[in-house]
C-alpha atoms as a PDB file:
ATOM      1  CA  UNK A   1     -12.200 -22.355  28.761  1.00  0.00           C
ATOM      2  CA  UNK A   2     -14.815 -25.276  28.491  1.00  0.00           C
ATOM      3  CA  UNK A   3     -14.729 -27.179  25.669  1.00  0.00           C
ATOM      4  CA  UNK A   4     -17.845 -28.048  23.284  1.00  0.00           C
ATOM      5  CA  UNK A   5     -18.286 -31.602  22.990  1.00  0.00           C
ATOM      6  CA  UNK A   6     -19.225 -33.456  19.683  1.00  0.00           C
ATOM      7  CA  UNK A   7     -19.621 -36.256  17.314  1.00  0.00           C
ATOM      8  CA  UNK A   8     -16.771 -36.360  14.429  1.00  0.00           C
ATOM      9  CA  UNK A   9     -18.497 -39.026  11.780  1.00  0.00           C
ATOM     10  CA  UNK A  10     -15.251 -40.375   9.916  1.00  0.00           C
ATOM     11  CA  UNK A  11     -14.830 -42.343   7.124  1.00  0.00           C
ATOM     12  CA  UNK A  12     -12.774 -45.128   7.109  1.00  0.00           C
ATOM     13  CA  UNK A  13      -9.738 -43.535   5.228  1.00  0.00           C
ATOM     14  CA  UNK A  14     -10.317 -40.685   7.172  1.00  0.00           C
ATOM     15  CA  UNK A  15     -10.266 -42.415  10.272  1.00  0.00           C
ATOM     16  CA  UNK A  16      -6.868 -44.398   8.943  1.00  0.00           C
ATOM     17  CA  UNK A  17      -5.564 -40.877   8.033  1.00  0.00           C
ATOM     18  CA  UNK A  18      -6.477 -39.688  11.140  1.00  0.00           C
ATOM     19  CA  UNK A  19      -4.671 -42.418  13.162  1.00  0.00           C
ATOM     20  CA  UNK A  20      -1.695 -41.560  10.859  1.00  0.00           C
ATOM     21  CA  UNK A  21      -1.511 -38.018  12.017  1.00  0.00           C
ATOM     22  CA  UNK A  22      -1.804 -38.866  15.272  1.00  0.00           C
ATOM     23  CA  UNK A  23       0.898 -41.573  15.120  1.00  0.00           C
ATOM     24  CA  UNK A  24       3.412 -39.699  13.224  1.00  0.00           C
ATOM     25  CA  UNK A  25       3.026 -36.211  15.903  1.00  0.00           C
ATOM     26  CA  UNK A  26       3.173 -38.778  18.752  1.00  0.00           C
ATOM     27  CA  UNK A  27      -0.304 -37.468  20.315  1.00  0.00           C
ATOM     28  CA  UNK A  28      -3.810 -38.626  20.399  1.00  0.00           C
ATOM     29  CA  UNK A  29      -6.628 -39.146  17.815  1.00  0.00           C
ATOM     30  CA  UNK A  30      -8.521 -35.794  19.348  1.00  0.00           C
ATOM     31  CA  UNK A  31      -5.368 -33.882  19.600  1.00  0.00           C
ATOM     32  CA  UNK A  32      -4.114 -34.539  15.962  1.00  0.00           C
ATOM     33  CA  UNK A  33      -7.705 -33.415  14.811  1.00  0.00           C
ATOM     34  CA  UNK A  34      -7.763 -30.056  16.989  1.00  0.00           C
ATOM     35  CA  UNK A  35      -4.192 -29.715  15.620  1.00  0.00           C
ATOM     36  CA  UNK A  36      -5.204 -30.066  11.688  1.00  0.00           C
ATOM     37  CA  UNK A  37      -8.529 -28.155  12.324  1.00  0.00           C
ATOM     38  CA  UNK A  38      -6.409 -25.278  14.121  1.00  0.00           C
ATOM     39  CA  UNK A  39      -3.800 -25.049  11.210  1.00  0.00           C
ATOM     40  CA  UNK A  40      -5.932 -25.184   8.525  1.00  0.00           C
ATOM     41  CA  UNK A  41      -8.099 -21.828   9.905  1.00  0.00           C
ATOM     42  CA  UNK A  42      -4.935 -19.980  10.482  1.00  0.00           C
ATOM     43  CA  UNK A  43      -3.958 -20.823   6.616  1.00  0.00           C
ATOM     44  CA  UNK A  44      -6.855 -20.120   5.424  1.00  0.00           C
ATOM     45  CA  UNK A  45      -7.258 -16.479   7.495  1.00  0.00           C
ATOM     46  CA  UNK A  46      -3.621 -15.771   6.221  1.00  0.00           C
ATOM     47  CA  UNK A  47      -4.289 -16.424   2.469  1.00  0.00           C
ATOM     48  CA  UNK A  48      -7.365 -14.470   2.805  1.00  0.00           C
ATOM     49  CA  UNK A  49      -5.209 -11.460   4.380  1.00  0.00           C
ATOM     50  CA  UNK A  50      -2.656 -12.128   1.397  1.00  0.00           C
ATOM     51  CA  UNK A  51      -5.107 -11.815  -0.694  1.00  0.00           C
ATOM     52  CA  UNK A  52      -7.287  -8.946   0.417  1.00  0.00           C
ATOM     53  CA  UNK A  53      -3.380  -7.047   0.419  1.00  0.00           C
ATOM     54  CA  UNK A  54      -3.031  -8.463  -3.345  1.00  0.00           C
ATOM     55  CA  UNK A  55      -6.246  -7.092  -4.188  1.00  0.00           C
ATOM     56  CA  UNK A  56      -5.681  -3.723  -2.694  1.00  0.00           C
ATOM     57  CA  UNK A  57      -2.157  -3.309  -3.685  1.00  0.00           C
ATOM     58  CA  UNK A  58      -4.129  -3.859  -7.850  1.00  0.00           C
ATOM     59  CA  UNK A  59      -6.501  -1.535  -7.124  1.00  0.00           C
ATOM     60  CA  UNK A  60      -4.477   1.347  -5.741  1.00  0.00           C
ATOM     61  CA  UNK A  61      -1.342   1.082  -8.009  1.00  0.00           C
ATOM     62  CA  UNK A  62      -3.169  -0.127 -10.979  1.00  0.00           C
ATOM     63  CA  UNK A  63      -2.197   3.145 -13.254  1.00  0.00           C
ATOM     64  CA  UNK A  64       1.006   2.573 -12.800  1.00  0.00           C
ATOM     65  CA  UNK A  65       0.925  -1.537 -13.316  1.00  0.00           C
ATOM     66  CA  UNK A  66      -0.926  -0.317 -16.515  1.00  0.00           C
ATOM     67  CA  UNK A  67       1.682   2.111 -17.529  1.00  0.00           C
ATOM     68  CA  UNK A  68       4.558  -0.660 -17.216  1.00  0.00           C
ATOM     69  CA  UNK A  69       3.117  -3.633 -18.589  1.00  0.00           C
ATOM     70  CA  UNK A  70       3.024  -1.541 -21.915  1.00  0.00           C
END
């Protein structure tokens, strides 16, 4: 797969805590980004799973989460 190529605009303390990332994991600058950009999508598609569950598991069993928080 080809990658795209772009232009990351950083400020400086995101640039330091870029660096920092990069340091501590022992890889580059662009790796520690694609690392941090990767893991933050798959959190964010898990809590919306979790949550579209959540909300599901409510709507179907709310009767009976009714009945027992009486």
């Amino acid at each position: 797969m080809v990658g795209m190529a772009m232009t990351l605009r950083l400020t400086d303390e995101q640039e330091r805590a870029l660096a920092l990332l990069a340091e501590v994991d022992g890889v580059s600058k662009h790796e520690a980004a694609v690392r941090a950009i990767t893991d933050v999508a798959a959190r964010r598609v898990k809590e919306d799973r979790v949550r579209a569950l959540s909300r599901d598991g409510r709507e179907r069993y709310a009767a009976l989460l009714d009945r027992l928080a009486q």
